[in-house]
C-alpha atoms as a PDB file:
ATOM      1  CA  UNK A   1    -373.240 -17.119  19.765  1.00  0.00           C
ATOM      2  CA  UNK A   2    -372.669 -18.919  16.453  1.00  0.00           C
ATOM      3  CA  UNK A   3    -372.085 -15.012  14.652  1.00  0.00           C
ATOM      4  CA  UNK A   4    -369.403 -14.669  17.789  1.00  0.00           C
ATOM      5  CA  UNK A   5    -367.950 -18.549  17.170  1.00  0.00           C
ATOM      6  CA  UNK A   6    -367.427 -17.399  13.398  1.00  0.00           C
ATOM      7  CA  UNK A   7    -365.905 -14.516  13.795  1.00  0.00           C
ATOM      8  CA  UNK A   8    -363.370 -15.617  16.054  1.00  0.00           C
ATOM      9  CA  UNK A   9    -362.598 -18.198  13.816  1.00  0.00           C
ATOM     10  CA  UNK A  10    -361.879 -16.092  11.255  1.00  0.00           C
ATOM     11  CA  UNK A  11    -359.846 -13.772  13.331  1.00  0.00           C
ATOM     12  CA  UNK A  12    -357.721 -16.620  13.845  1.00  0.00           C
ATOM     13  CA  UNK A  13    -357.738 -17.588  10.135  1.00  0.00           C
ATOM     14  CA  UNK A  14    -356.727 -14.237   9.189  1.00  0.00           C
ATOM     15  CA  UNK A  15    -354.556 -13.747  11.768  1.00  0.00           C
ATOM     16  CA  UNK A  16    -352.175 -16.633  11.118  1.00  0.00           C
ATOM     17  CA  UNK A  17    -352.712 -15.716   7.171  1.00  0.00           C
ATOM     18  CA  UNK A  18    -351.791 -11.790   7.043  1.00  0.00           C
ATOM     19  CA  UNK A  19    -350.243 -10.979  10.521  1.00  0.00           C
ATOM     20  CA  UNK A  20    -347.839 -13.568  10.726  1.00  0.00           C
ATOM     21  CA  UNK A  21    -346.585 -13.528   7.180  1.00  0.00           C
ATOM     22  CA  UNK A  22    -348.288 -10.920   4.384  1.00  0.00           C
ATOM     23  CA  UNK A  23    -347.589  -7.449   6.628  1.00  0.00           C
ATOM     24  CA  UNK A  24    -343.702  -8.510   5.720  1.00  0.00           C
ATOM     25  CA  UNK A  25    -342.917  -7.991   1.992  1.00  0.00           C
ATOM     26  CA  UNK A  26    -341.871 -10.935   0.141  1.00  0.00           C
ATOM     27  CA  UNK A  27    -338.007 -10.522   0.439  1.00  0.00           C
ATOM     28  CA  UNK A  28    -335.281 -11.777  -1.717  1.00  0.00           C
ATOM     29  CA  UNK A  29    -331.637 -13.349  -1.272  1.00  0.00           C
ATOM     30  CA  UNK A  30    -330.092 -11.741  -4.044  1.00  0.00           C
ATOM     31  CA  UNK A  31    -332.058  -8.199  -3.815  1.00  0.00           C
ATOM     32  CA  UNK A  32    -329.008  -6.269  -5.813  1.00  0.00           C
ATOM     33  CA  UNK A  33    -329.850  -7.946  -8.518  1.00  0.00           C
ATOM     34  CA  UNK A  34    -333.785  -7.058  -8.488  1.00  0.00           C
ATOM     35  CA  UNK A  35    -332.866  -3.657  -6.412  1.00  0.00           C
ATOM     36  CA  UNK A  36    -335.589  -1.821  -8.232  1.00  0.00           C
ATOM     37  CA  UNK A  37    -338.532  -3.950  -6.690  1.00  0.00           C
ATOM     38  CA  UNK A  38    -337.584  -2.627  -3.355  1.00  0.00           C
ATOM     39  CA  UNK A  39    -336.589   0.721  -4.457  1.00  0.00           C
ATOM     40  CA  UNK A  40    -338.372   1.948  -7.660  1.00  0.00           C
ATOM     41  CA  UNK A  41    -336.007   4.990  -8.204  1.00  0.00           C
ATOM     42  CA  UNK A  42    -333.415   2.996  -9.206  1.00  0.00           C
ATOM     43  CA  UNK A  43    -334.922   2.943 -12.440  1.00  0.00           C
ATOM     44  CA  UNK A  44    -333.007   4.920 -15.173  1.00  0.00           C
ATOM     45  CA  UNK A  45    -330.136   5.284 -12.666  1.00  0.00           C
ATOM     46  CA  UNK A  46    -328.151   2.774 -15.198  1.00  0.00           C
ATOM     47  CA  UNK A  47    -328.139   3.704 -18.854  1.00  0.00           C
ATOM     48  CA  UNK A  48    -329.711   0.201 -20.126  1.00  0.00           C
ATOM     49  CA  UNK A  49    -332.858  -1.950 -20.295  1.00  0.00           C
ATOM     50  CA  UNK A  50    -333.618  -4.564 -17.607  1.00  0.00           C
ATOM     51  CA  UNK A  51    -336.025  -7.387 -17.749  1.00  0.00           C
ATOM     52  CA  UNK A  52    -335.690  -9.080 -14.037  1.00  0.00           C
ATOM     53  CA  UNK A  53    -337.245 -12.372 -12.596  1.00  0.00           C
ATOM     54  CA  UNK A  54    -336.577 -14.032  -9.349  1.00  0.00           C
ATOM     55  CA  UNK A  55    -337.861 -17.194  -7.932  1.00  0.00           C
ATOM     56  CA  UNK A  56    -337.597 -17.680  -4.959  1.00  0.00           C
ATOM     57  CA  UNK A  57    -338.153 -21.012  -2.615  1.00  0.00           C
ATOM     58  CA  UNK A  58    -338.540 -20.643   0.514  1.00  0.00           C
ATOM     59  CA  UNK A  59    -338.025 -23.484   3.561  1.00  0.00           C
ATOM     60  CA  UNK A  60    -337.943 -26.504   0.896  1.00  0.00           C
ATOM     61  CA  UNK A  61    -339.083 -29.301   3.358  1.00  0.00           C
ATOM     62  CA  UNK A  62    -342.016 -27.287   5.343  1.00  0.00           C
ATOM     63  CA  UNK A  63    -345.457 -27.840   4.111  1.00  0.00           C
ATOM     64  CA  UNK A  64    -347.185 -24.492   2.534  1.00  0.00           C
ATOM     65  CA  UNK A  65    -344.158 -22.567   2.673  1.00  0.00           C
ATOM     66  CA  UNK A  66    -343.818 -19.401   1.226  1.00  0.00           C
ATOM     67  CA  UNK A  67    -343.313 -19.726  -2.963  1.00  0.00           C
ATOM     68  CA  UNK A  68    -342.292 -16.326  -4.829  1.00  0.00           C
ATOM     69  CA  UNK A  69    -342.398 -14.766  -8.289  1.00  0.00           C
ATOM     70  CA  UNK A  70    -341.031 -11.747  -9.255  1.00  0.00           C
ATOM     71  CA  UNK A  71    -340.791  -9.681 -12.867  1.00  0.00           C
ATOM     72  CA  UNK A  72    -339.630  -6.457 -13.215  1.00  0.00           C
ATOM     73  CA  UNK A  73    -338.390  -4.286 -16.046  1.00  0.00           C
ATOM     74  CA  UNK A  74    -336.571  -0.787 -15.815  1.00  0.00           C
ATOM     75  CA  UNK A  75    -335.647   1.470 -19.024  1.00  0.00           C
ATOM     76  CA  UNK A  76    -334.222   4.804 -18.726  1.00  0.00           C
ATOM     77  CA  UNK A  77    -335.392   7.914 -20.718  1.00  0.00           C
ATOM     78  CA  UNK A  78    -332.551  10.111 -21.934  1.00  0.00           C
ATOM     79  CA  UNK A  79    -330.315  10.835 -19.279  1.00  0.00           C
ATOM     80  CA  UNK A  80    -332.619  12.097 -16.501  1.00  0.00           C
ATOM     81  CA  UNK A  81    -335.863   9.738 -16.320  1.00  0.00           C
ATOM     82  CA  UNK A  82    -336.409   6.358 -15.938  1.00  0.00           C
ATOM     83  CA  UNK A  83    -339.660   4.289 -16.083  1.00  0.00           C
ATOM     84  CA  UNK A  84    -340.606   0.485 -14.447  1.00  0.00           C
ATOM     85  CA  UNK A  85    -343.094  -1.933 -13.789  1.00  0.00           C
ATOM     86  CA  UNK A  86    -343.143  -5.116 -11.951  1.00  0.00           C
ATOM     87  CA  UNK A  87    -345.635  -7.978 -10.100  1.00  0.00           C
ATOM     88  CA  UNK A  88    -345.358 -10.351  -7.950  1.00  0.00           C
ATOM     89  CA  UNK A  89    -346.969 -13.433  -6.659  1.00  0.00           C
ATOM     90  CA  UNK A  90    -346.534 -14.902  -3.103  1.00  0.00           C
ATOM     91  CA  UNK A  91    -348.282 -17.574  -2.122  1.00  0.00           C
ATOM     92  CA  UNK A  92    -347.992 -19.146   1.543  1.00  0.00           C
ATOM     93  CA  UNK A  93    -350.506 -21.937   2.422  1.00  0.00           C
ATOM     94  CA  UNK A  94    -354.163 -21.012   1.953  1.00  0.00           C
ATOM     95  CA  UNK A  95    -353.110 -17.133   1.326  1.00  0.00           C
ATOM     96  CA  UNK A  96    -351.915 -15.800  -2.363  1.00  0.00           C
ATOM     97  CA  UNK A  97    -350.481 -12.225  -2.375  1.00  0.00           C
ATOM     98  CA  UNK A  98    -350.623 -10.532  -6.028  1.00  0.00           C
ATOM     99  CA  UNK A  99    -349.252  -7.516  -7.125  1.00  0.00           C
ATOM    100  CA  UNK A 100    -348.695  -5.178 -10.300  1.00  0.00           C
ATOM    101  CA  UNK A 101    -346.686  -1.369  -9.745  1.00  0.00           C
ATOM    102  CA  UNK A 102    -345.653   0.912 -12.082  1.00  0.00           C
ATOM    103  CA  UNK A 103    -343.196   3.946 -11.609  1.00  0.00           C
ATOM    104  CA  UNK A 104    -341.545   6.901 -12.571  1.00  0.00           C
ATOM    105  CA  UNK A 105    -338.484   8.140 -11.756  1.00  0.00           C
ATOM    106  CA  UNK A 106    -336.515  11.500 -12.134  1.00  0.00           C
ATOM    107  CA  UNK A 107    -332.804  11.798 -11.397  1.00  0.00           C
ATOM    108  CA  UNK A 108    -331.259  15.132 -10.757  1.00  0.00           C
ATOM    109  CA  UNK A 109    -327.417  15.641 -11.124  1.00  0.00           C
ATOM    110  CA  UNK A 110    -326.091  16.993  -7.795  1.00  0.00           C
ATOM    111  CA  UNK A 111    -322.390  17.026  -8.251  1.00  0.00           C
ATOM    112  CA  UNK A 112    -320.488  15.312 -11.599  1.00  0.00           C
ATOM    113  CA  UNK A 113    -320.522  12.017 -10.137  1.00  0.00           C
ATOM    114  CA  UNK A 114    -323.627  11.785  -7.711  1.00  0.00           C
ATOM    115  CA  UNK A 115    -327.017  11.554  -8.674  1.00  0.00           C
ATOM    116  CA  UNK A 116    -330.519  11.581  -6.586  1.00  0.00           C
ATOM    117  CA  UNK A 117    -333.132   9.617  -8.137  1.00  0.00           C
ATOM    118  CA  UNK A 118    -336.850  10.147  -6.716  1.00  0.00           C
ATOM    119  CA  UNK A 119    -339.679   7.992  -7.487  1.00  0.00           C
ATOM    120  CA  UNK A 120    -343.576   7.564  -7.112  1.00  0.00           C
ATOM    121  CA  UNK A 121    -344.981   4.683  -7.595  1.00  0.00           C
ATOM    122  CA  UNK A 122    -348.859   3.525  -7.609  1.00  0.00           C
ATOM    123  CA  UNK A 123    -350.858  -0.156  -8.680  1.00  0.00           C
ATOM    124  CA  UNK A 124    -353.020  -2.647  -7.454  1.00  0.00           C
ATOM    125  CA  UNK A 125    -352.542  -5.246  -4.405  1.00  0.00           C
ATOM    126  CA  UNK A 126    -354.803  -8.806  -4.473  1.00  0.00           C
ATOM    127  CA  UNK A 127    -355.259 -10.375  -0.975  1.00  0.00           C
ATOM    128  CA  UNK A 128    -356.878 -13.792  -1.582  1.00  0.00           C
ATOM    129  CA  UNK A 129    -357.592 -16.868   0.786  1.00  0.00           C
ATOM    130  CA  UNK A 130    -358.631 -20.273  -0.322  1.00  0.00           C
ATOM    131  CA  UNK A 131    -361.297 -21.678   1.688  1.00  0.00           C
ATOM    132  CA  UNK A 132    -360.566 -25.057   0.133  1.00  0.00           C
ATOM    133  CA  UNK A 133    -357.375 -25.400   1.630  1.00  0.00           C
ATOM    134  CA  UNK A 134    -358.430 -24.953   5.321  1.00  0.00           C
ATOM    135  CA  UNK A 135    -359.735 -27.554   7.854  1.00  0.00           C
ATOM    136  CA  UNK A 136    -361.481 -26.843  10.901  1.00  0.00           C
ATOM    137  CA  UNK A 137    -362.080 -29.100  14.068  1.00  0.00           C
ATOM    138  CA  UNK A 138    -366.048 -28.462  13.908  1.00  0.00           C
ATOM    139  CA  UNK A 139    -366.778 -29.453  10.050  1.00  0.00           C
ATOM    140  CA  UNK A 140    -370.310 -28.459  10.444  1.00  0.00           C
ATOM    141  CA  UNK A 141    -369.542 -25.152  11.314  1.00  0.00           C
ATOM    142  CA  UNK A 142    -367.681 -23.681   8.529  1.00  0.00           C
ATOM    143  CA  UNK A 143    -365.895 -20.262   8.971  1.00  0.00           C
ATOM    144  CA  UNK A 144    -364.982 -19.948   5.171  1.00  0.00           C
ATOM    145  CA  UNK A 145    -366.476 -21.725   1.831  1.00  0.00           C
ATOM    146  CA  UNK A 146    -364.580 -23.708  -0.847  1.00  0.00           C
ATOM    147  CA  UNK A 147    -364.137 -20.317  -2.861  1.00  0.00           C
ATOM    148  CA  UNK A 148    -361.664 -17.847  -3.036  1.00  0.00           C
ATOM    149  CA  UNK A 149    -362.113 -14.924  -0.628  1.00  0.00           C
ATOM    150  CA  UNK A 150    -359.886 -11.895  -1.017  1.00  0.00           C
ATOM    151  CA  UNK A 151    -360.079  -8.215  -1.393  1.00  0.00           C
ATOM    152  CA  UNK A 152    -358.221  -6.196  -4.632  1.00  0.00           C
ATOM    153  CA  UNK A 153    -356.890  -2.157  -3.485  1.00  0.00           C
ATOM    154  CA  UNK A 154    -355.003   0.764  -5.037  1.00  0.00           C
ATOM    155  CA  UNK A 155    -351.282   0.868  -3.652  1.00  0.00           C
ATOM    156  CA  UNK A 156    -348.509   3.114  -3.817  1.00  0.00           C
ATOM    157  CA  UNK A 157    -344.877   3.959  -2.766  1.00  0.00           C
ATOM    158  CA  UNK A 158    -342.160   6.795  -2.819  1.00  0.00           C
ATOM    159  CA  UNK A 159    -338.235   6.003  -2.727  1.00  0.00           C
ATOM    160  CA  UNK A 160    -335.321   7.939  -3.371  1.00  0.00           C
ATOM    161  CA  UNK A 161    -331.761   6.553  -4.606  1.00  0.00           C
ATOM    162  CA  UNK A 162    -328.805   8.060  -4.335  1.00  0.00           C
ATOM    163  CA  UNK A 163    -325.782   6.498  -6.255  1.00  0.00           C
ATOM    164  CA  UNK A 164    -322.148   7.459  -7.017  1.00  0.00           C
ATOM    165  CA  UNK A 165    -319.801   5.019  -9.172  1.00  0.00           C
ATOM    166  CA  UNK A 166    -318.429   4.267  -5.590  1.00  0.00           C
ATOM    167  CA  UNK A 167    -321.242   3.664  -3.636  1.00  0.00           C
ATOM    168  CA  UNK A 168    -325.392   4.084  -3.295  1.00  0.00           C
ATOM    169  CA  UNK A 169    -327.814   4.456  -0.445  1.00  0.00           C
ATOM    170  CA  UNK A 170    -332.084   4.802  -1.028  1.00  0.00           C
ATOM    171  CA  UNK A 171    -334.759   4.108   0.860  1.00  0.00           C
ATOM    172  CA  UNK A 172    -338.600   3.398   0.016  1.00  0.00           C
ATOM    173  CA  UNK A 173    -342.142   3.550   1.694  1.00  0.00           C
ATOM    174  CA  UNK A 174    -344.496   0.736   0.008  1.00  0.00           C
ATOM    175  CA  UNK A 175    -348.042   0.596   0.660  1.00  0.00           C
ATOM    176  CA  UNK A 176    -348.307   4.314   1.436  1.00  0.00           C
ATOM    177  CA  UNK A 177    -352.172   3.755   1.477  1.00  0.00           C
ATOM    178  CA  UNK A 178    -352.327   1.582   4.036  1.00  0.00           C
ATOM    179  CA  UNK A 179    -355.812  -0.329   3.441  1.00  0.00           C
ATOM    180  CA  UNK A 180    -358.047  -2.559   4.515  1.00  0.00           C
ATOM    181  CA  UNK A 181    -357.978  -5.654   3.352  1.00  0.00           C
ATOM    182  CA  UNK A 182    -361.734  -7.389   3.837  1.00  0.00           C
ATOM    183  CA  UNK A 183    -362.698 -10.916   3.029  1.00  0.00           C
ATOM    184  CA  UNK A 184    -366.153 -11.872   4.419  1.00  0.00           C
ATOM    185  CA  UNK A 185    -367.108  -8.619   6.114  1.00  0.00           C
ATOM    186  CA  UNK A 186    -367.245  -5.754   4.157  1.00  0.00           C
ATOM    187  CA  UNK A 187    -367.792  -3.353   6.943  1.00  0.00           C
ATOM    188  CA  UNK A 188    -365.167  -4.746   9.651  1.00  0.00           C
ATOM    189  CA  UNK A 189    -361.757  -5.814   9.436  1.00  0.00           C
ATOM    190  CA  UNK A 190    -358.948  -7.018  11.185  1.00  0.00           C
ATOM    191  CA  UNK A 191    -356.345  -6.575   8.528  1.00  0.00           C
ATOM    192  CA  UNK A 192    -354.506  -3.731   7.648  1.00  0.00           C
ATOM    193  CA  UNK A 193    -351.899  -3.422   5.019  1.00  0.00           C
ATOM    194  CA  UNK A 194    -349.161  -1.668   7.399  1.00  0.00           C
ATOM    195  CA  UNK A 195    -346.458   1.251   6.572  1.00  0.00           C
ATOM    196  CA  UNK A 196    -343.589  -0.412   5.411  1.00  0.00           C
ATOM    197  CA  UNK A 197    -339.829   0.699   5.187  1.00  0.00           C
ATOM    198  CA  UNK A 198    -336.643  -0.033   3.140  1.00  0.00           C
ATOM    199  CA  UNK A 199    -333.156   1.249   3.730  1.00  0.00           C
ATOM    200  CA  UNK A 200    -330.322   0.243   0.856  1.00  0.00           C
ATOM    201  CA  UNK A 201    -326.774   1.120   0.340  1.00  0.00           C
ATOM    202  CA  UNK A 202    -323.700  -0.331  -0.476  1.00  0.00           C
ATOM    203  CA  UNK A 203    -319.614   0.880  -1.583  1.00  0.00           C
ATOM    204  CA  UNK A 204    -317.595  -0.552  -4.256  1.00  0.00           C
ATOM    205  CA  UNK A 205    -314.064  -0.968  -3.737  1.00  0.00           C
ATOM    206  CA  UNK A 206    -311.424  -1.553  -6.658  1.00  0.00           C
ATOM    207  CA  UNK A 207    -308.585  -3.449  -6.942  1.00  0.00           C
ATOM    208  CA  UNK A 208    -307.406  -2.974 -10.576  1.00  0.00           C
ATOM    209  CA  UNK A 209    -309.394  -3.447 -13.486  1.00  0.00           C
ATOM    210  CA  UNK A 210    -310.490  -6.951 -13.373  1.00  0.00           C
ATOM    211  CA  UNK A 211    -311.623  -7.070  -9.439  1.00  0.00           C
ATOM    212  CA  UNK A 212    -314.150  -5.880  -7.059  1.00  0.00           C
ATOM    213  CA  UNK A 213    -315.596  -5.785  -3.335  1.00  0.00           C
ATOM    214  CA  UNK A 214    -319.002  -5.127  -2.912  1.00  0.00           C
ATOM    215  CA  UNK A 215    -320.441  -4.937   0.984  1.00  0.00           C
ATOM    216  CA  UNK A 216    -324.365  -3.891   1.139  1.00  0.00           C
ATOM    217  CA  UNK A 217    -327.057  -4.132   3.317  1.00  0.00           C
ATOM    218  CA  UNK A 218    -330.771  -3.656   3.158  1.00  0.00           C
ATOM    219  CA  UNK A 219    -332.689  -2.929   6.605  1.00  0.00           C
ATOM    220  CA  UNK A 220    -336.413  -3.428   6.770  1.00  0.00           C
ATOM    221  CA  UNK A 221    -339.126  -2.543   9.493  1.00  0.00           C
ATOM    222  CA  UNK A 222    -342.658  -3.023   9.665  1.00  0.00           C
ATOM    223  CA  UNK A 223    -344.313  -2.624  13.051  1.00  0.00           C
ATOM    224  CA  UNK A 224    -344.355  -4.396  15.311  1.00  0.00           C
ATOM    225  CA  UNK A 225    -342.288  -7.093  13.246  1.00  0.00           C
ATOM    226  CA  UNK A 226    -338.489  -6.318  14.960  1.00  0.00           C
ATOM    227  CA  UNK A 227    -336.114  -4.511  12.188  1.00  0.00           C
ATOM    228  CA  UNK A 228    -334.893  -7.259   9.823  1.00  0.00           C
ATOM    229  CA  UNK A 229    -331.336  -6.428   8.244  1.00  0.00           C
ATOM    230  CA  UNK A 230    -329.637  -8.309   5.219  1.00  0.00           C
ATOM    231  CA  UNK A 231    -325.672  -7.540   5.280  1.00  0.00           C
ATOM    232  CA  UNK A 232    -324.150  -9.097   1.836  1.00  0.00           C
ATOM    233  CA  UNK A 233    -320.883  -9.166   0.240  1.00  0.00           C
ATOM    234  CA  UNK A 234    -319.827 -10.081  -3.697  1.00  0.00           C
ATOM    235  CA  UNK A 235    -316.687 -10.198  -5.176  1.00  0.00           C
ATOM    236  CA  UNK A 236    -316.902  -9.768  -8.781  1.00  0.00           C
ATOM    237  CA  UNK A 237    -314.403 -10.533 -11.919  1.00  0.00           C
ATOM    238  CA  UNK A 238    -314.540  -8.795 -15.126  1.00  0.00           C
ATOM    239  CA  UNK A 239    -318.109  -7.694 -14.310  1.00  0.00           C
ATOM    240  CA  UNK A 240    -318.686 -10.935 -15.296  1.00  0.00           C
ATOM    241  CA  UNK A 241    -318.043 -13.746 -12.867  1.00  0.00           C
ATOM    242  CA  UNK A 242    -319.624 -12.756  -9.051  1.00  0.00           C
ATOM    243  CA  UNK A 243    -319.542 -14.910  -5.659  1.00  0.00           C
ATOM    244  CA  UNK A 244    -321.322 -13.839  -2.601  1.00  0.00           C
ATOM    245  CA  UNK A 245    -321.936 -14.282   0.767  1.00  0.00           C
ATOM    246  CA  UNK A 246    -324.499 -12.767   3.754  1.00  0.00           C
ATOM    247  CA  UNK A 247    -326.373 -13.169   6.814  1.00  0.00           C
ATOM    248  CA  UNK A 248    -330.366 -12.385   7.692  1.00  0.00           C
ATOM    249  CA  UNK A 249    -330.406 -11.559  11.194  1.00  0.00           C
ATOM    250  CA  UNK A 250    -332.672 -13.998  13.131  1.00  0.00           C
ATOM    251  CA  UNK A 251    -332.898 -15.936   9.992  1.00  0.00           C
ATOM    252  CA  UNK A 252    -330.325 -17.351   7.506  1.00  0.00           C
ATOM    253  CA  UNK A 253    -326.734 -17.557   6.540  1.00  0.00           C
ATOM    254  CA  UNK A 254    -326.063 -17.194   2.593  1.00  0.00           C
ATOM    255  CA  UNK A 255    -324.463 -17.767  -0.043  1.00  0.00           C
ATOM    256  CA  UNK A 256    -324.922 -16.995  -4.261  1.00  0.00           C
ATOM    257  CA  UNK A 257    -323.208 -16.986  -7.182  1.00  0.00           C
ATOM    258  CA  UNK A 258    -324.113 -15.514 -10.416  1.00  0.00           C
ATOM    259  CA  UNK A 259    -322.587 -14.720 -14.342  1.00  0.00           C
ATOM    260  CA  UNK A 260    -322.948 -11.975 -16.707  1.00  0.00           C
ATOM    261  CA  UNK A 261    -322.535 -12.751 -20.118  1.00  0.00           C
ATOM    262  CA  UNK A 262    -321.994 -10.025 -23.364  1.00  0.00           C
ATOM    263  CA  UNK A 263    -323.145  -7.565 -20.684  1.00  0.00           C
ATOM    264  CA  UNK A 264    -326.797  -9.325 -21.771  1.00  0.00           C
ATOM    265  CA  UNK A 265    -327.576 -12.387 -19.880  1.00  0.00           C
ATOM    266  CA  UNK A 266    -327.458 -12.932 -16.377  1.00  0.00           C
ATOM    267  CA  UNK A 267    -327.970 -15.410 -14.303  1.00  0.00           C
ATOM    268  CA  UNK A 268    -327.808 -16.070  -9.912  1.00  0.00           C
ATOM    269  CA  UNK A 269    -328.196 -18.422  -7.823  1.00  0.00           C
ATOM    270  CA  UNK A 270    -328.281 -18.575  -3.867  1.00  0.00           C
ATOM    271  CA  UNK A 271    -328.556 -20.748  -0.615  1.00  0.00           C
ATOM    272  CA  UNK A 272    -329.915 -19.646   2.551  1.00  0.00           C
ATOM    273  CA  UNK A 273    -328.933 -21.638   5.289  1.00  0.00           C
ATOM    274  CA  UNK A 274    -331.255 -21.260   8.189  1.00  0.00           C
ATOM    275  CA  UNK A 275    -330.082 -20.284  11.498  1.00  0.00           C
ATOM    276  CA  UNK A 276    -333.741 -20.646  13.390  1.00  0.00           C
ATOM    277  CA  UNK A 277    -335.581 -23.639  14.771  1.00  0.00           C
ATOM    278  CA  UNK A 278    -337.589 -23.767  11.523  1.00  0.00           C
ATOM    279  CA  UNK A 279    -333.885 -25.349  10.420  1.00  0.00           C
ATOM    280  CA  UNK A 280    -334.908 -28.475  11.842  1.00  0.00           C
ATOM    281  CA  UNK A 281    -337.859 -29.029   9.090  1.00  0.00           C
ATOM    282  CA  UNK A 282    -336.459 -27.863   6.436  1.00  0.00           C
ATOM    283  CA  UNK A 283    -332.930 -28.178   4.169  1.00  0.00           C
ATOM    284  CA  UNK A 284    -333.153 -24.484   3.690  1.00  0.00           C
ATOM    285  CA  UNK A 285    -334.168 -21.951   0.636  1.00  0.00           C
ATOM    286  CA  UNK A 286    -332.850 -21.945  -2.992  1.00  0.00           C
ATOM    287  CA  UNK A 287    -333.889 -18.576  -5.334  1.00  0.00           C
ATOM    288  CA  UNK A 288    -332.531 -17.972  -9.103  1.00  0.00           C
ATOM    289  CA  UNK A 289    -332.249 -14.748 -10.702  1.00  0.00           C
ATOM    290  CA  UNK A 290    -332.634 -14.405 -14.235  1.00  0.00           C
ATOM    291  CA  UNK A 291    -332.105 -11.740 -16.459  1.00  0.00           C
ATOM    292  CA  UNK A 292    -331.805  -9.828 -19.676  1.00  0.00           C
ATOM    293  CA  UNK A 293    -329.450  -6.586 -19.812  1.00  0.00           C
ATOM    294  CA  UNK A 294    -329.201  -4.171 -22.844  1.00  0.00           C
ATOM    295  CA  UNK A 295    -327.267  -1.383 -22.635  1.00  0.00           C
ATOM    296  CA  UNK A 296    -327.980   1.687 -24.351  1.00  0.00           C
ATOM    297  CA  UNK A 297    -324.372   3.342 -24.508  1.00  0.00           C
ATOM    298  CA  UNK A 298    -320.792   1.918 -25.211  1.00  0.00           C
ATOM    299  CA  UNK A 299    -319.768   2.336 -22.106  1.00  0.00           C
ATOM    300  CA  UNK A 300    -319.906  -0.339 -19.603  1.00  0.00           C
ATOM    301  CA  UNK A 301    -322.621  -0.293 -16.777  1.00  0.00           C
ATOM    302  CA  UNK A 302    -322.973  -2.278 -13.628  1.00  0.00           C
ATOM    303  CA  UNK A 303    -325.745  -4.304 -12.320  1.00  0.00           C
END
């Protein structure tokens, strides 16, 4: 009975911990601007080096709400490779999610302006829970320790991009592996990390030299979490000055605004506005983008 009490207790623990949050990616506002985390062949699609961070904070107002890092960096090799790294860090309560990918990329020329990038990408995922962070109604009976109790596995993911001046479209399959993550038990387990997949795409629309319209969307779908679409729109001066707007279905209005200076330094902000009940707990989400763009031909490249 008390090996049956624990484990259900534990189910429950891990339940709340992995089902309900860590089997959805961490997910960003302003994903164009850190596109290659969520599609690795993007890198060496633009003829520059990119250093990428996002921060993202998410329900300010809710206790143990989900807090993200991201750092990524993208180079291309001549004019048909690219290489990139990144990790991450998403913490949510008692749970911490850690990760560190590398890629590679090769882009094939298909007509004089469109290109098909495909990339395969492999690392390392850390799972961890902290024991000292949970309370249970029978102190006595502890289901976890004050430790840290995780599990650290091999990932990987395949994505392919294809881009025009005028518009792009990719989509990626992270954690191709899909493993076991064990914390306690190492011969049973609840918790597996699940298929997941990302769509991308997006058109750029002119209007003289100075202006530009830029609608794109990102779908995601991991079962049996219903598909989760992000539908964004900037307007950008002088590849310079950007404003945005978008909409989260089931989740959040939003809104960002970013700069771009020398074609070197960038920098974003955004607001999500929350459209579900969790908006009466909390004032919403904030995330800044930072970055550092150098381009590796005279000619001028977008982000």
């Amino acid at each position: 009975m008390h090996t049956m009490r624990r484990s259900l207790l534990l189910a429950s623990v891990l339940l709340v911990c992995v089902l309900a949050h860590a089997q959805q990616l961490p997910q960003l506002t302003q994903y164009r601007f850190n596109d290659y985390v969520f599609n690795p062949a993007v890198a060496g699609s633009r003829q520059m080096f990119e250093l990428r961070s996002s921060h993202r904070y998410q329900w300010v107002g809710v206790q143990d709400a989900p807090r993200t890092f991201m750092l990524s960096g993208t180079s291309n090799l001549g004019r048909n490779m690219g290489v990139g790294a990144y990790l991450f860090t998403d913490n949510v309560g008692p749970s911490r999610r850690t990760g560190f990918q590398a890629s590679y990329a090769y882009h094939l020329q298909l007509t004089s302006d469109l290109r098909l990038g495909l990339s395969l990408s492999v690392g390392m995922l850390q799972f961890l829970i902290d024991g000292s962070k949970i309370s249970f109604q029978s102190p006595d009976d502890p289901v976890l320790d004050d430790q840290l109790r995780g599990d650290l596995m091999p990932d990987a993911k395949f994505a392919f991009h294809l881009y025009h001046p005028k518009f792009w479209f990719g989509a990626c399959a992270p954690q191709l592996l899909q493993n076991k993550v064990y914390f306690l038990n190492k011969e049973e387990s609840l918790s597996v990390m699940e298929d997941h997949y990302n769509v991308t795409g997006g058109y750029r629309f002119e209007f003289g030299s100075d202006w530009k319209l830029e609608p794109s969307f990102m779908l995601k779908y991991v079962e049996p979490v219903p598909i989760k679409l992000d539908i964004n729109a900037l307007i950008r001066y002088k590849d310079m000055l950007w404003l945005g707007a978008g909409y989260r279905t089931n989740d959040a209005y939003t809104a960002m605004v970013g700069v771009w200076l020398k074609q070197t330094f960038q920098f974003g902000y955004s607001y999500d506005v929350i459209t579900s009940n969790l908006r009466n707990y909390s004032t919403g989400t904030h995330e800044l983008m930072l970055a550092i763009t150098l381009n590796k031909e005279a000619v001028p490249v977008r982000p």
